[in-house]
Protein backbone atom coordinates (compact mmCIF):
# COMPACT_ATOMS: atom_id res chain seq x y z
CA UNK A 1 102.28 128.31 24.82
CA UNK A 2 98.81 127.48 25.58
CA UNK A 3 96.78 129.50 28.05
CA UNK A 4 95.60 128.31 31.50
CA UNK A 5 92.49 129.17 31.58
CA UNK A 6 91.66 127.56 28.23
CA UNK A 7 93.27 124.26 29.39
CA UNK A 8 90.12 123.33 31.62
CA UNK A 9 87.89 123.27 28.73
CA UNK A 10 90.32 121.77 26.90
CA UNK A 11 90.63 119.00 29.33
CA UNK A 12 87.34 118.56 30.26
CA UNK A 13 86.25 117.83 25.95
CA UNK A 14 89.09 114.87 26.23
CA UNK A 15 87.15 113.52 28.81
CA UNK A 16 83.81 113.57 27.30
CA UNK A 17 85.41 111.91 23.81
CA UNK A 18 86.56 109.20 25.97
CA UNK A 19 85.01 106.04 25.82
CA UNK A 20 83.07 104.89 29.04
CA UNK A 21 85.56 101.87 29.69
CA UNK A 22 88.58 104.86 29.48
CA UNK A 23 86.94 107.10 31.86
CA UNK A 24 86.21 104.55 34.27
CA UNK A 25 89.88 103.41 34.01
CA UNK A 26 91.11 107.56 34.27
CA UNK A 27 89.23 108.28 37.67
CA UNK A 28 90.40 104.74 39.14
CA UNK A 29 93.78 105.95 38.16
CA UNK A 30 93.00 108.79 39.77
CA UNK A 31 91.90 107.38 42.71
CA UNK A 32 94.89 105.57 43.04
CA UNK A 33 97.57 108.45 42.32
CA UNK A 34 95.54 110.44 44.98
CA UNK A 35 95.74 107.27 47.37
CA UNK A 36 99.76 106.75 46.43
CA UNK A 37 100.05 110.55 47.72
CA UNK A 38 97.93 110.19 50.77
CA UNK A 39 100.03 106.84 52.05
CA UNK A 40 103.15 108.30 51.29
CA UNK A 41 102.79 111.93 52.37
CA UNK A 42 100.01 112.23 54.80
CA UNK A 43 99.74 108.75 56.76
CA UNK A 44 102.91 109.20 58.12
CA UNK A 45 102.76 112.54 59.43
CA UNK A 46 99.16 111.76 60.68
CA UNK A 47 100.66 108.60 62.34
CA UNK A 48 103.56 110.59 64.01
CA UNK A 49 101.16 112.90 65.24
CA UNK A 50 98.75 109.96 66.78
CA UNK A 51 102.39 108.81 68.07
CA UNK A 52 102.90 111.87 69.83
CA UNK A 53 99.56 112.38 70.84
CA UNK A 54 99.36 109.24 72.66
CA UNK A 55 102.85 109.90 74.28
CA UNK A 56 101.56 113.37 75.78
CA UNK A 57 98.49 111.63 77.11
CA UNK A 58 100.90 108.96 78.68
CA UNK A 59 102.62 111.79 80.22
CA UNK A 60 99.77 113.11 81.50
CA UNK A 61 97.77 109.94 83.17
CA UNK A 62 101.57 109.96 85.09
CA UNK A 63 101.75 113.24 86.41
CA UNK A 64 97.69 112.83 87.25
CA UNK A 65 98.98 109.00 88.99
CA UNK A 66 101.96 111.18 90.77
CA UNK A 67 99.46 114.26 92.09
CA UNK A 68 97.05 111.96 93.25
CA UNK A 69 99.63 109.88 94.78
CA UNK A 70 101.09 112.94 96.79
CA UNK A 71 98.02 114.24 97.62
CA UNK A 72 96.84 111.04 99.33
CA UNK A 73 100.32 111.26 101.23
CA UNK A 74 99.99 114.59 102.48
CA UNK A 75 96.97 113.87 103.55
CA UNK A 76 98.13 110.60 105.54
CA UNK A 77 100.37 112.81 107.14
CA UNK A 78 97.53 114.57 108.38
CA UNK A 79 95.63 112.22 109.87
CA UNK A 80 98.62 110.18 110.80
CA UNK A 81 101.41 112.67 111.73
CA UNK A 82 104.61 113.23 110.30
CA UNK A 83 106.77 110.02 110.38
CA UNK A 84 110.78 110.56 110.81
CA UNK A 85 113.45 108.41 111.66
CA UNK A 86 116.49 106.57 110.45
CA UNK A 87 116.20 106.57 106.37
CA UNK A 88 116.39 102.39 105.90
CA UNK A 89 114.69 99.74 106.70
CA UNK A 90 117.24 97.69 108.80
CA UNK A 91 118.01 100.81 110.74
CA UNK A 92 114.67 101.43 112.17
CA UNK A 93 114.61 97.53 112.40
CA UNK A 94 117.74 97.58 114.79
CA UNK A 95 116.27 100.78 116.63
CA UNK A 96 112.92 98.79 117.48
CA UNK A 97 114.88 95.96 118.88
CA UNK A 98 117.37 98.91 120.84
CA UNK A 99 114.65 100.74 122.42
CA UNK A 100 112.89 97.56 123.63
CA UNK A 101 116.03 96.16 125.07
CA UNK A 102 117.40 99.43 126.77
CA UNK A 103 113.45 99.60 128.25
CA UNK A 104 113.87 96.00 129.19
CA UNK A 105 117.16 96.22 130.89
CA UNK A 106 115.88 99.60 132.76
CA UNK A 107 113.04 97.76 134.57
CA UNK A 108 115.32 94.26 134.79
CA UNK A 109 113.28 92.62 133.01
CA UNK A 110 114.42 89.18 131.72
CA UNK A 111 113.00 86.51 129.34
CA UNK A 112 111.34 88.52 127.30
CA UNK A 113 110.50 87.83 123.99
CA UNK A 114 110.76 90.07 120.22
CA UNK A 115 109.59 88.87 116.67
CA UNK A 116 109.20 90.87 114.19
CA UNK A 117 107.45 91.43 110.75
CA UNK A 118 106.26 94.29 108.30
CA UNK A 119 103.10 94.53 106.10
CA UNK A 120 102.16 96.94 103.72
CA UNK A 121 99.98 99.64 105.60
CA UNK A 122 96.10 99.06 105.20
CA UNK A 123 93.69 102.05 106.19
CA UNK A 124 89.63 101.64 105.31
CA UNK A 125 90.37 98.81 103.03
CA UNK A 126 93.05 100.88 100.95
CA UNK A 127 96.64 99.90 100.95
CA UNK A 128 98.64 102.87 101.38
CA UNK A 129 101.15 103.45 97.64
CA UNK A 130 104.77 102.90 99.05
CA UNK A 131 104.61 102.60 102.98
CA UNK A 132 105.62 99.22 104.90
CA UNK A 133 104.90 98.78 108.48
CA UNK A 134 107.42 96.86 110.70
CA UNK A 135 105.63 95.39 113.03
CA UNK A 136 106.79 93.56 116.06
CA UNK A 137 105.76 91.44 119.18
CA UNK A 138 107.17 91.60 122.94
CA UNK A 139 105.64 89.28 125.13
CA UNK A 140 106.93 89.35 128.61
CA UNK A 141 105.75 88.70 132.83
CA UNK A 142 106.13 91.30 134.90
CA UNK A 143 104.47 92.61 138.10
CA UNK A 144 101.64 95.17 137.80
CA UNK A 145 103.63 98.23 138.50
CA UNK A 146 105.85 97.75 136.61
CA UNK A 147 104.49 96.24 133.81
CA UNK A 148 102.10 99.62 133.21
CA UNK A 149 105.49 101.52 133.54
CA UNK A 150 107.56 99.50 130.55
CA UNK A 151 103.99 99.89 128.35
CA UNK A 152 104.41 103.94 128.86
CA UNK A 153 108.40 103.91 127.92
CA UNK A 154 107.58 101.68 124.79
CA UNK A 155 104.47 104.35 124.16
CA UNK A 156 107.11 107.20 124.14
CA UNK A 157 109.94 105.85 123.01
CA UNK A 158 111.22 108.06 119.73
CA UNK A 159 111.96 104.75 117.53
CA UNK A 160 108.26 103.19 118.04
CA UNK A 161 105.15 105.00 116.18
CA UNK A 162 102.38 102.94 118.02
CA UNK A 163 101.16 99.99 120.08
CA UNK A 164 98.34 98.92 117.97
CA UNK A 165 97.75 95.80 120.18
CA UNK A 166 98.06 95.02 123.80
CA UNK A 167 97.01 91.77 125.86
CA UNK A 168 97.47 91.63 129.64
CA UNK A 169 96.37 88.15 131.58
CA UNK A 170 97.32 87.05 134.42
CA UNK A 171 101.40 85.40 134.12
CA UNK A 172 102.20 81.76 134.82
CA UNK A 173 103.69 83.08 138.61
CA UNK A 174 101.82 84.34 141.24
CA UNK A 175 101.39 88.03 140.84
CA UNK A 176 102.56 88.97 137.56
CA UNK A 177 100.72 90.19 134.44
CA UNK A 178 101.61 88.33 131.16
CA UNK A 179 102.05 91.26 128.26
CA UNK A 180 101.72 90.83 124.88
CA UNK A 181 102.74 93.73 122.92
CA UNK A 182 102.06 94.59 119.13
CA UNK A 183 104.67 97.70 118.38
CA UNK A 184 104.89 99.04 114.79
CA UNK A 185 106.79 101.59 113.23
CA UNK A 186 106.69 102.78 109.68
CA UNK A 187 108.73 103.01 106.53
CA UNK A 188 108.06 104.78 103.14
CA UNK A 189 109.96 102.57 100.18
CA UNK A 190 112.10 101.07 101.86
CA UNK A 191 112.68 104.62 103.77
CA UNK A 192 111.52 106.35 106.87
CA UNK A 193 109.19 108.95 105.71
């Protein structure tokens, strides 16, 4: 048995008897055994880490997307109130067209007319992440009395939010004021918030 540490020397005088062309074609096959080992042993872990590495930072723009996201709710809720209701859509629907009728039937009011729509909710230019506004119009004629008194039950009735528009002129009969109401109420997803 040869010893190890007389193997370096050893090696190192096979080298130097080499020709020039056989050293030259040693350290490319060197190069390419260390290359071979490299591809098949490190690239792969390497890439699995990248892999995972760019999954966690994935994870993390959502979670950033998700805080941001509730923070901008909460602080909508601030400024806007707390919004609760029915939980769908066609239920708060059907509740907008309830309350106007009952509030149209208490002051005998007849002819009136309700269309409605929805929007996502704008505020400074922003569109609010997930909220929908139904919004709808009443237009009626009634006299001046009572016409302020069906504007106040429609401003505190439980299944409106707001009047964000009002026009008042003077009604095709002698009298009367012509209304035009803009009601809204809104829904988060597809849900009351």
């Amino acid at each position: 048995m040869t010893d190890a540490t007389g193997l370096a020397p050893r090696l190192r005088d096979e080298y130097n008897r080499m020709s020039r062309g056989t050293r030259l074609i040693f350290g490319l096959g060197l190069v390419l055994v260390v290359f071979l080992l490299w591809s098949s042993l490190i690239d792969p872990i390497s890439s699995s880490w990248g892999g995972a590495a760019d999954e966690i930072e994935a994870q993390t723009e959502r979670v950033d997307r998700a805080r941001e996201q509730a923070a901008m709710q909460r602080s909508n809720v601030v400024a806007y109130g707390p919004l609760s209701s029915p939980s769908q859509r066609a239920t708060e629907s059907q509740d907008m067209l309830e309350a106007v009728n009952a509030i149209m039937r208490e002051f005998e009011v007849r002819g009136y007319k309700f269309n409605e729509a929805s929007s996502a909710v704008k505020v400074g230019g922003a569109t609010l992440p997930g909220i929908d506004r139904i919004k709808a119009t009443v237009s009626f004629e009634a006299d001046h009395e009572k016409a302020i008194e069906i504007i106040g039950a429609l401003e505190d009735s439980p299944a409106l939010e707001a009047i964000s528009n009002a026009r008042v002129q003077r009604g095709k009969a002698g009298g009367k004021l012509a209304v035009e109401l803009t009601i809204e109420a809104w829904v988060r997803g597809g849900r009351r918030r």
